[in-house]
Protein backbone atom coordinates (compact mmCIF):
# COMPACT_ATOMS: atom_id res chain seq x y z
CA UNK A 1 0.00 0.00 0.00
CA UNK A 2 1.14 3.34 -1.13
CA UNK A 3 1.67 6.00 2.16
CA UNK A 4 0.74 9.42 1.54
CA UNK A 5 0.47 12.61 3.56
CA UNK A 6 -2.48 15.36 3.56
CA UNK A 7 -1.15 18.96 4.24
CA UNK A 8 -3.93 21.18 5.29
CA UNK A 9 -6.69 19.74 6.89
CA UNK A 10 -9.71 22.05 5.88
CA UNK A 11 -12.69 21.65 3.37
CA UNK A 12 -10.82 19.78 0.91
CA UNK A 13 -8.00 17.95 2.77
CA UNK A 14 -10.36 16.30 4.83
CA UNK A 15 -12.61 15.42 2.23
CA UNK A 16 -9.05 14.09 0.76
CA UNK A 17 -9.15 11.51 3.55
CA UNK A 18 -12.31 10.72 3.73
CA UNK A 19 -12.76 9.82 0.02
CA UNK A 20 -9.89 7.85 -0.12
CA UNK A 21 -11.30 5.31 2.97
CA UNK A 22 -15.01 5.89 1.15
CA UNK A 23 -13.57 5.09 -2.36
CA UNK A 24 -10.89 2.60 -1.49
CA UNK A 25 -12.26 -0.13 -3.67
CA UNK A 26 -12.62 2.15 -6.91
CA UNK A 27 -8.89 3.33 -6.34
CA UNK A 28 -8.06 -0.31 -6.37
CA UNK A 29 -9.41 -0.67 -9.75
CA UNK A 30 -6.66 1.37 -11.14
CA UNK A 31 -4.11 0.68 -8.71
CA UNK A 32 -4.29 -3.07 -6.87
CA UNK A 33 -1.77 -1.91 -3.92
CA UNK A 34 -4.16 0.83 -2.66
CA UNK A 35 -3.57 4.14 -1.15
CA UNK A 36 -3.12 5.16 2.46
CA UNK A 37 -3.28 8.44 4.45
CA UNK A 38 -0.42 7.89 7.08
CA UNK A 39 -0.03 11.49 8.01
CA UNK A 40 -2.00 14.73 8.28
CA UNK A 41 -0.53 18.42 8.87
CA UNK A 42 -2.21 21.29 10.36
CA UNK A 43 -1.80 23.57 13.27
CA UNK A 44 -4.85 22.51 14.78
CA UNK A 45 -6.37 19.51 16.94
CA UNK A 46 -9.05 17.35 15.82
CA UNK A 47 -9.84 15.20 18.90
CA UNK A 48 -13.67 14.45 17.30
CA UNK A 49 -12.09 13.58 13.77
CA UNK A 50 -11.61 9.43 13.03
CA UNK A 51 -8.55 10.39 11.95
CA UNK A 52 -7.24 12.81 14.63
CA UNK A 53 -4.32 9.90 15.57
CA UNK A 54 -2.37 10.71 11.86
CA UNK A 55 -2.51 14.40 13.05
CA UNK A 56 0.84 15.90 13.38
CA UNK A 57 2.31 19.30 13.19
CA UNK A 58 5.78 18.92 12.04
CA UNK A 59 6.04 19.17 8.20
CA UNK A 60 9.99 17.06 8.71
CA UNK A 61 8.42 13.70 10.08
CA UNK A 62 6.67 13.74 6.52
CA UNK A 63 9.38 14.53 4.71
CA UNK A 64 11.98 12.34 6.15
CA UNK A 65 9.86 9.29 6.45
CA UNK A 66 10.80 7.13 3.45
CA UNK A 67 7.39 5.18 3.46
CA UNK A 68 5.83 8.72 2.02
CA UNK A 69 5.80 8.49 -2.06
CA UNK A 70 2.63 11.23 -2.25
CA UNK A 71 1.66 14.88 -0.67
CA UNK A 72 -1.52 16.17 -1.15
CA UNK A 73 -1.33 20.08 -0.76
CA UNK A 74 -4.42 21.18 0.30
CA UNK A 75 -2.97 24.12 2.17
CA UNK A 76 -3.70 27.04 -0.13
CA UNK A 77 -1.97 29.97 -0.52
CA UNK A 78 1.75 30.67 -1.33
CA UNK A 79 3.57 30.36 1.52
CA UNK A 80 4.47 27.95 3.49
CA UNK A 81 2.83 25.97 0.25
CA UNK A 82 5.49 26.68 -2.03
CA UNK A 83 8.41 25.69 0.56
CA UNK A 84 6.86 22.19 1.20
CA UNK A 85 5.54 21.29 -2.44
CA UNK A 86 9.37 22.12 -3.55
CA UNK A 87 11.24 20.47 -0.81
CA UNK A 88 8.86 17.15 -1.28
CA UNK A 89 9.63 17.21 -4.81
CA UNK A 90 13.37 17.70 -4.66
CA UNK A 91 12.81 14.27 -2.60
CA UNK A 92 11.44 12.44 -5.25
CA UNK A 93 7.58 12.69 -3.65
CA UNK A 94 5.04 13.62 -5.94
CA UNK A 95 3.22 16.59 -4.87
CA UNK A 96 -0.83 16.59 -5.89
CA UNK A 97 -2.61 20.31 -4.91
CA UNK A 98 -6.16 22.28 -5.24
CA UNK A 99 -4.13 25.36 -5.30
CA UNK A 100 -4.29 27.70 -7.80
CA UNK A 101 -2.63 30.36 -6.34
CA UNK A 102 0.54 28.11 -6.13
CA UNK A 103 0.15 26.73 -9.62
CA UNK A 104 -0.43 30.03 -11.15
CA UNK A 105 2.96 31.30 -9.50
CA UNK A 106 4.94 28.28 -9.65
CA UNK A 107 4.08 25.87 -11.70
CA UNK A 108 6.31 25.54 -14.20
CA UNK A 109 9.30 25.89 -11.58
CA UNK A 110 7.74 23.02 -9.31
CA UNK A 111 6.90 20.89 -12.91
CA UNK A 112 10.37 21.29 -13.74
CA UNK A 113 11.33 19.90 -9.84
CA UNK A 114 9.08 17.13 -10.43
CA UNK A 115 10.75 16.00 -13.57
CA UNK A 116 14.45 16.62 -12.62
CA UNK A 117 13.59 14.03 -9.98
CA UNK A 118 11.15 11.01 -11.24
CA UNK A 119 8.49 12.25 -9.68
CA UNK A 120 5.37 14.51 -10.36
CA UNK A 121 3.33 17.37 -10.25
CA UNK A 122 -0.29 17.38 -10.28
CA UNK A 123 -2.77 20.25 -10.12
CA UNK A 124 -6.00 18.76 -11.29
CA UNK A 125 -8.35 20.39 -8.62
CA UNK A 126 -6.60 24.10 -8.94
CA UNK A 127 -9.31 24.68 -11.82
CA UNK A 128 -13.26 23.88 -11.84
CA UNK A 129 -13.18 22.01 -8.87
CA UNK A 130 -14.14 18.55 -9.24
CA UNK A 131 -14.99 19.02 -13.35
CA UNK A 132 -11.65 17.01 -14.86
CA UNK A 133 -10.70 19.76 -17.72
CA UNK A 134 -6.61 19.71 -16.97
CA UNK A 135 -6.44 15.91 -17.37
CA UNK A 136 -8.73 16.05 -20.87
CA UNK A 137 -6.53 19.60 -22.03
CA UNK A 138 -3.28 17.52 -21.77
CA UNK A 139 -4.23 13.88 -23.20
CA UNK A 140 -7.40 13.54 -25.06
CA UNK A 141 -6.74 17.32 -26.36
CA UNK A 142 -3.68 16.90 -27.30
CA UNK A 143 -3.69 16.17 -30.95
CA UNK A 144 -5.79 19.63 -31.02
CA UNK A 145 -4.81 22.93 -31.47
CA UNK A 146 -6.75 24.88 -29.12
CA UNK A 147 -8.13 27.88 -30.21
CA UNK A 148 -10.03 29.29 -27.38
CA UNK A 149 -11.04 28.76 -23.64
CA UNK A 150 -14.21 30.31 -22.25
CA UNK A 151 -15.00 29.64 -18.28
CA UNK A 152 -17.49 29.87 -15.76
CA UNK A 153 -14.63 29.23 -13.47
CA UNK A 154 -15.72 30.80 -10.21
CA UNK A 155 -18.64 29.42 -7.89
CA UNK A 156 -19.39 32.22 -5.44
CA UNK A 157 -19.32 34.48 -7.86
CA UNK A 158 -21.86 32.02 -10.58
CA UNK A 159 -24.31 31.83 -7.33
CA UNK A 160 -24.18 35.95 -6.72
CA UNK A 161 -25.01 36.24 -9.91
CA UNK A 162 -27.54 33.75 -10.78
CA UNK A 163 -29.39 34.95 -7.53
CA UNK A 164 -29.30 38.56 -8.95
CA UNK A 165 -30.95 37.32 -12.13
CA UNK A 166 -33.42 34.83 -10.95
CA UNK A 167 -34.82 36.89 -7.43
CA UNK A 168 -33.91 40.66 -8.37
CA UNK A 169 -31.90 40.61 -5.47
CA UNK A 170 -28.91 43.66 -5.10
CA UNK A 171 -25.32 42.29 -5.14
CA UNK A 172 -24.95 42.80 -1.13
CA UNK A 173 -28.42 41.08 -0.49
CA UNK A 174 -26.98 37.78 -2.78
CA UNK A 175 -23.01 38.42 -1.34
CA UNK A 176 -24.62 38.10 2.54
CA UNK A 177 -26.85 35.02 1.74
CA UNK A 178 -23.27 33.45 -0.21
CA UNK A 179 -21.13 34.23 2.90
CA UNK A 180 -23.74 32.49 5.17
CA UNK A 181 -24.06 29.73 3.38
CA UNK A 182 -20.70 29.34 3.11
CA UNK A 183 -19.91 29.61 -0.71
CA UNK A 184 -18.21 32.72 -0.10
CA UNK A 185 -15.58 34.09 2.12
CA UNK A 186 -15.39 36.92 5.02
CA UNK A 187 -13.58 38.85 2.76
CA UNK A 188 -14.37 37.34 -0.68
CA UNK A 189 -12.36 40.03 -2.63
CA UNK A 190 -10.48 37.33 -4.34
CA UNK A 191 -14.00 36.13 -5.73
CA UNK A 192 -16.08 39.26 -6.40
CA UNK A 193 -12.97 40.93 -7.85
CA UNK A 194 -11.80 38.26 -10.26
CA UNK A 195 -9.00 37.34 -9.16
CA UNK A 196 -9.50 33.94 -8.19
CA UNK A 197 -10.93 33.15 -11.87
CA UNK A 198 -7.78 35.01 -13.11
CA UNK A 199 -5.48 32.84 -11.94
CA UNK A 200 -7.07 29.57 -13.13
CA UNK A 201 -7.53 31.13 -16.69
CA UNK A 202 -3.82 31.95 -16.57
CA UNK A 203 -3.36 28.38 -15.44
CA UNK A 204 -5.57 27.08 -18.60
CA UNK A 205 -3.92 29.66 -20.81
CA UNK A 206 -0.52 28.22 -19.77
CA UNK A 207 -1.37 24.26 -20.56
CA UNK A 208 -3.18 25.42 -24.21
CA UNK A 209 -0.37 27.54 -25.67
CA UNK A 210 2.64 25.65 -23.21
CA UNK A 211 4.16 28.83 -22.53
CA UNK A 212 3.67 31.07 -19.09
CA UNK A 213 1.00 33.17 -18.99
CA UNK A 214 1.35 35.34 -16.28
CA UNK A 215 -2.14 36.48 -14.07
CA UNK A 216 -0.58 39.56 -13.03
CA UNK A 217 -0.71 40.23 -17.21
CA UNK A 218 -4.12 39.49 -17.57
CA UNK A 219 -6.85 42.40 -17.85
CA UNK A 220 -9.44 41.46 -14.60
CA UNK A 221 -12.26 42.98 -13.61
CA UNK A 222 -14.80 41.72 -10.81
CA UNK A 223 -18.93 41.69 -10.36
CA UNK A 224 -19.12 43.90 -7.63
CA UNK A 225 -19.94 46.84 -9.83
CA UNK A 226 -22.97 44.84 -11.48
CA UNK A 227 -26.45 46.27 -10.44
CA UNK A 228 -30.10 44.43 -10.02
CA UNK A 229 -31.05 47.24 -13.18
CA UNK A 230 -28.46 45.68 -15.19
CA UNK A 231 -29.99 42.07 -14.81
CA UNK A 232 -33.37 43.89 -15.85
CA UNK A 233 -31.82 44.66 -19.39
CA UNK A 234 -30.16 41.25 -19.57
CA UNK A 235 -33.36 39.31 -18.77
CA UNK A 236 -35.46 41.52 -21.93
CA UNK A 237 -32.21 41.06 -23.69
CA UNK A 238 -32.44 37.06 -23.19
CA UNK A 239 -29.18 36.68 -21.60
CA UNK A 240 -27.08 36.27 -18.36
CA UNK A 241 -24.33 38.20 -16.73
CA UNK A 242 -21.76 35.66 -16.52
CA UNK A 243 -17.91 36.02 -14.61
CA UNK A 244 -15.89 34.44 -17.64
CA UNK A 245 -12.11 33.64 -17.98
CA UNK A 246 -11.36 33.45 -21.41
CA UNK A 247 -8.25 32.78 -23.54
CA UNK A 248 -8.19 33.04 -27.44
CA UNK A 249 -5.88 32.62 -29.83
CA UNK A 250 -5.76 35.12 -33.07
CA UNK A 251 -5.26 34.71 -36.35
CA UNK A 252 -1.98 35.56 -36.18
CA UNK A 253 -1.10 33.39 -33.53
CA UNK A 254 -0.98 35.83 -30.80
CA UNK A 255 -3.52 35.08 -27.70
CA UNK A 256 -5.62 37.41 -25.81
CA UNK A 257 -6.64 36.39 -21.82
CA UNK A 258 -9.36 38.54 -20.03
CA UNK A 259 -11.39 37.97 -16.96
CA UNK A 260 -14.44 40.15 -16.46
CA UNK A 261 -18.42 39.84 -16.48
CA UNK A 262 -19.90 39.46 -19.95
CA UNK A 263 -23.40 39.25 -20.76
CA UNK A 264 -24.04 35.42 -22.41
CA UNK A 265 -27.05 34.81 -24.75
CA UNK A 266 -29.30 32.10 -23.12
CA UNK A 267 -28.64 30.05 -26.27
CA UNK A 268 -25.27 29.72 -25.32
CA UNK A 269 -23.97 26.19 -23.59
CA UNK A 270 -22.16 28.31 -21.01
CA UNK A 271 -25.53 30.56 -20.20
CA UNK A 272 -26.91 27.01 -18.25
CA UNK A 273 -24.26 27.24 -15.43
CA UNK A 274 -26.15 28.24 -12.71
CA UNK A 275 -25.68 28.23 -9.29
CA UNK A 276 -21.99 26.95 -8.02
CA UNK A 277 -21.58 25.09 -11.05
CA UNK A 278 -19.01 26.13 -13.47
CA UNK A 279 -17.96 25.34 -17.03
CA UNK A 280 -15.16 25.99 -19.21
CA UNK A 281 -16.01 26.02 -23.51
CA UNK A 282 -13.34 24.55 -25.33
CA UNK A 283 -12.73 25.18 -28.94
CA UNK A 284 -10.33 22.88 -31.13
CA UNK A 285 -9.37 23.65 -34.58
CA UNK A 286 -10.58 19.40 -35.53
CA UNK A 287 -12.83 18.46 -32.24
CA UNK A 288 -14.64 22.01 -32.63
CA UNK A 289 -16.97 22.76 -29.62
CA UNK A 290 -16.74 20.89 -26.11
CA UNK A 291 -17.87 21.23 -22.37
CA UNK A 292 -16.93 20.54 -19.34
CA UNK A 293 -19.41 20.89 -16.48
CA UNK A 294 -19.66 20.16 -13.17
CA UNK A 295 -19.15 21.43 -9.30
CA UNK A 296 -17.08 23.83 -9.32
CA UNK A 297 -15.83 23.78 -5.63
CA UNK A 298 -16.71 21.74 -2.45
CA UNK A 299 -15.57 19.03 -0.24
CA UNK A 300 -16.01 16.41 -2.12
CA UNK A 301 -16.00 16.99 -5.63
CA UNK A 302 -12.84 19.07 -5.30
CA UNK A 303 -11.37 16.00 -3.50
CA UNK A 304 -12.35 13.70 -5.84
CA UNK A 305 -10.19 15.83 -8.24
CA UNK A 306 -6.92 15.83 -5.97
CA UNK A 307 -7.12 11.94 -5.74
CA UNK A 308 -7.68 11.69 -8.86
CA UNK A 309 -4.21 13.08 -9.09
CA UNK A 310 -3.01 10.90 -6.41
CA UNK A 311 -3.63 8.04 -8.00
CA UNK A 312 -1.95 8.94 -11.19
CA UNK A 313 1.05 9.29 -8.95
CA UNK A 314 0.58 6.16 -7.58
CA UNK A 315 0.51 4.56 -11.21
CA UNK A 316 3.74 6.04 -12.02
CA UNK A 317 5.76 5.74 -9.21
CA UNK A 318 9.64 6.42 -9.94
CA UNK A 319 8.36 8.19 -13.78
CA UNK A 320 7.52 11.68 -14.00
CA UNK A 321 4.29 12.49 -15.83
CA UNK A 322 4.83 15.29 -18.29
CA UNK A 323 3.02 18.74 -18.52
CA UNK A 324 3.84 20.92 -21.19
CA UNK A 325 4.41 23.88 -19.48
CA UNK A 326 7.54 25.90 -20.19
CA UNK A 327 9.27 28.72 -18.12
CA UNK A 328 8.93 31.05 -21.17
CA UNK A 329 6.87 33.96 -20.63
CA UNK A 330 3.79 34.57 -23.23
CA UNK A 331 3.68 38.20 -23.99
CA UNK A 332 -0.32 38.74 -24.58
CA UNK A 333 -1.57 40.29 -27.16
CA UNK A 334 -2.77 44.02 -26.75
CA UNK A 335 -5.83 43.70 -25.31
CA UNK A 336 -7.10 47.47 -26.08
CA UNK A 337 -7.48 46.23 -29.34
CA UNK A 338 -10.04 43.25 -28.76
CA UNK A 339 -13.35 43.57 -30.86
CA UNK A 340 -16.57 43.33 -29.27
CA UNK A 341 -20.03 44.84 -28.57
CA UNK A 342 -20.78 46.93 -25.65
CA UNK A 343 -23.87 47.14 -23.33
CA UNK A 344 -24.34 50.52 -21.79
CA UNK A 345 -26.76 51.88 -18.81
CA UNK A 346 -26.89 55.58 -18.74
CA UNK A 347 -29.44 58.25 -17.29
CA UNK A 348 -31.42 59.68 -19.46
CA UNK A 349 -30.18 63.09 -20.09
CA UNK A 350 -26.83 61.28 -21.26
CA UNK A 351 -28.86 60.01 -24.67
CA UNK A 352 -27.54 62.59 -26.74
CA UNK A 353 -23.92 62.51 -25.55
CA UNK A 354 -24.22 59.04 -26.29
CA UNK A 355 -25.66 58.98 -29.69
CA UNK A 356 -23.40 61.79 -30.25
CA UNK A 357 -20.14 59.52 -29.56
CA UNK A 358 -21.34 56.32 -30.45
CA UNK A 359 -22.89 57.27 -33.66
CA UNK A 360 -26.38 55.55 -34.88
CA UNK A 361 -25.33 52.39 -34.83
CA UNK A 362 -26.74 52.30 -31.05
CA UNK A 363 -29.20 49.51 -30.54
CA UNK A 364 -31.60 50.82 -27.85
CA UNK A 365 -32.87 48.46 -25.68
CA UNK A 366 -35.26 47.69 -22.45
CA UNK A 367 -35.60 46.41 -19.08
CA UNK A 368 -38.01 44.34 -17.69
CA UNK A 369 -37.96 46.92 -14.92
CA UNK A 370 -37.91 50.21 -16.41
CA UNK A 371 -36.32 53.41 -14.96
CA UNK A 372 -37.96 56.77 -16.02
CA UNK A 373 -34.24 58.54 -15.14
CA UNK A 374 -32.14 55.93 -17.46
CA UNK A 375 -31.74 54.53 -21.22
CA UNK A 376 -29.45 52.05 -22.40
CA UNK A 377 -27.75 50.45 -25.89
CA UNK A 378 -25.58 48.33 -27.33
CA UNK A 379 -22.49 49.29 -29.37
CA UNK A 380 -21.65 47.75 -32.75
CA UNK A 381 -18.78 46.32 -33.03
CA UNK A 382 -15.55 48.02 -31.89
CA UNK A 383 -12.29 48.06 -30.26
CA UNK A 384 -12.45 48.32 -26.14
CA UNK A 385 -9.32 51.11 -27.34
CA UNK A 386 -12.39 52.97 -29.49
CA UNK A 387 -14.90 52.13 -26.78
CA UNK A 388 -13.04 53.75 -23.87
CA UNK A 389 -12.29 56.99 -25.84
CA UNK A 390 -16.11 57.40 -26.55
CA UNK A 391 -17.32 56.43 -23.18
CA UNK A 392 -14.71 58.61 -21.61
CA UNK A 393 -16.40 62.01 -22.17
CA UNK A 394 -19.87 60.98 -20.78
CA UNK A 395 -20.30 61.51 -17.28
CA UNK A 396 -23.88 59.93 -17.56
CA UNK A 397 -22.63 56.50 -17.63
CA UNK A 398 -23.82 54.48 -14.96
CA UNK A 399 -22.40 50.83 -16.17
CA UNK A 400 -21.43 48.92 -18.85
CA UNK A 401 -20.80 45.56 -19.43
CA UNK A 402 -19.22 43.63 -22.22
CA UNK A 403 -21.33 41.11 -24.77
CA UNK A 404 -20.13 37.67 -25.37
């Protein structure tokens, strides 16, 4: 039997343990010699846990006990993370984690540890949860060339805003119910903001083009500046306001990453991710159009993802297993020059300033809620460069919101 060690013992290092005793005789399938938690790390006490007696607190008893061949880095966050994952790996012990803060800033440092050393590193879980998209991008994908990636890729943020559109709730009212129900944090900046979608795009980004693609070079923008009025106009409209991480590659080769709200027709595949769910819209140049959907976060099914990974590891023992992910960095393309349409909520004494820069290509549209004291349009086609310089005189503006 395999001995492995949990680091972190939160939401989804203890639903690490627990799936492996609950699933033991599915992880035999694969792998006869089964897997066992010896050891788990935290700084805390678990007397009511069944497993509080592999509890310990001293990161070197894992690391210099020869019987451990896996970690499972469930720790989040960079540091002490980072430190462990590396010196594990430098060891020969494969490292499997759920986070993408981590991967984003390391990975192709801590892939290259892995395979200087016959061992590997697995990040499964650190995007969509328990939906297996990483696995699929790097073996059944890839024969493809990859064109574009599209993702629902954050939870909290999918429920905020499917609440919004579904109970004409404001973003507070939805925020409060997500933080007591525990899909969203005390301070959930790194959902509402974007940034936790941003770093798994730059982590899909990175495995489609094999080159780095840095967050901190990706264009993000958050929900919290989207309104209740703004869902009235997307419900007439007959679409969603959607959180997406997207990646695409241009003609030319070049590749443009964003991360920002869109508004999603309701034909759309993506437009039925509701809730906590997420999804991420793959595009090959051969397999054209696929989906992956699923639970995006969670005990379990994120879990499910990092044992997933574990067993993997556990297959290849001694053999590194491959990601092409290089060190290069990928300069993005310039993003002011991305072409798109353009939803815009204004009061209604800014109609002429608008028509004025916009020109009469303005589609005027409704909400299902009108507002005596507003109007609002959609752009044709333009450059977010041309868009900003006619938006930028109007003080009337009250949002606006890209179209998918």
């Amino acid at each position: 039997m395999v001995q492995i060690a949990v680091l972190g013992f939160g939401t989804v290092g203890s639903g690490v343990v627990e799936l492996i005793d609950k699933n033991q005789a599915s992880i035999r399938g694969r792998f006869p010699e089964g897997i066992h938690v010896k050891y788990i790390l935290d700084l805390r006490e678990f007397p009511d846990s069944p497993y509080h007696d592999r509890v310990i607190h001293d990161y070197n008893i894992i690391l210099n006990d020869p019987e451990i061949r896996i970690i499972c880095e469930t720790m989040g966050g960079k540091n002490p993370a980072y430190a462990f994952s590396k010196s594990a790996l430098e060891k020969g012990i494969s490292v499997c984690t759920s986070n993408k803060e981590l991967v984003a800033a390391h990975g192709p440092e801590l892939l290259r540890t892995a395979a200087a050393h016959n061992c590997s590193y697995m990040f499964e879980a650190s995007v969509g949860g328990g939906i297996p998209v990483i696995r699929p991008l790097l073996n059944a994908l890839s024969q493809e060339y990859i064109t574009s990636i599209v993702g629902i890729l954050n939870g909290t943020t999918n429920y905020i805003m499917t609440r919004m559109e579904k109970e004409n709730m404001t973003f507070e009212e939805t925020l409060r119910i997500a933080q007591e129900k525990g899909y969203a944090e005390r301070n959930p900046e790194a959902d509402v903001e974007g940034h936790d979608a941003c770093r798994k795009i730059a982590i899909l980004s990175s495995l489609m083009t094999g080159k780095t693609v840095r967050y901190e070079d990706i264009p993000c923008e958050g929900i919290s500046r989207i309104t209740k009025a703004d869902f009235g106009y997307a419900r007439n409209m007959q679409m969603g306001i959607k959180l997406l991480g997207m990646a695409h590659r241009n003609e030319d080769g070049s590749v443009n990453v964003r991360t920002a709200p869109f508004l999603v027709s309701r034909d759309h595949p993506l437009y039925s991710a509701t809730g906590v769910f997420n999804a991420v819209f793959v595009h090959g140049n051969c397999v054209d159009d696929l989906m992956f959907y699923g639970r995006g976060a969670g005990k379990l099914p994120t879990a499910s993802a990092v044992v997933a990974d574990v067993v993997d590891c556990a297959v290849n023992l001694g053999r590194n297993v491959d990601v092409a992910w290089s060190d290069e960095v990928l300069p993005l393309a310039d993003s002011s020059k991305e072409v798109r349409r353009f939803f815009i909520r204004a009061a209604a004494d800014a109609r002429d300033s608008l028509l004025s820069a916009f020109g009469s290509d303005l589609e005027e549209v409704s909400s299902d809620t009108p507002a005596a004291d507003e109007c609002a349009f959609v752009t044709a086609a333009m450059s977010e460069a041309a868009f900003d310089e006619a938006a930028a005189g109007i003080s009337g503006i009250r949002t606006w919101i890209r179209l998918f």
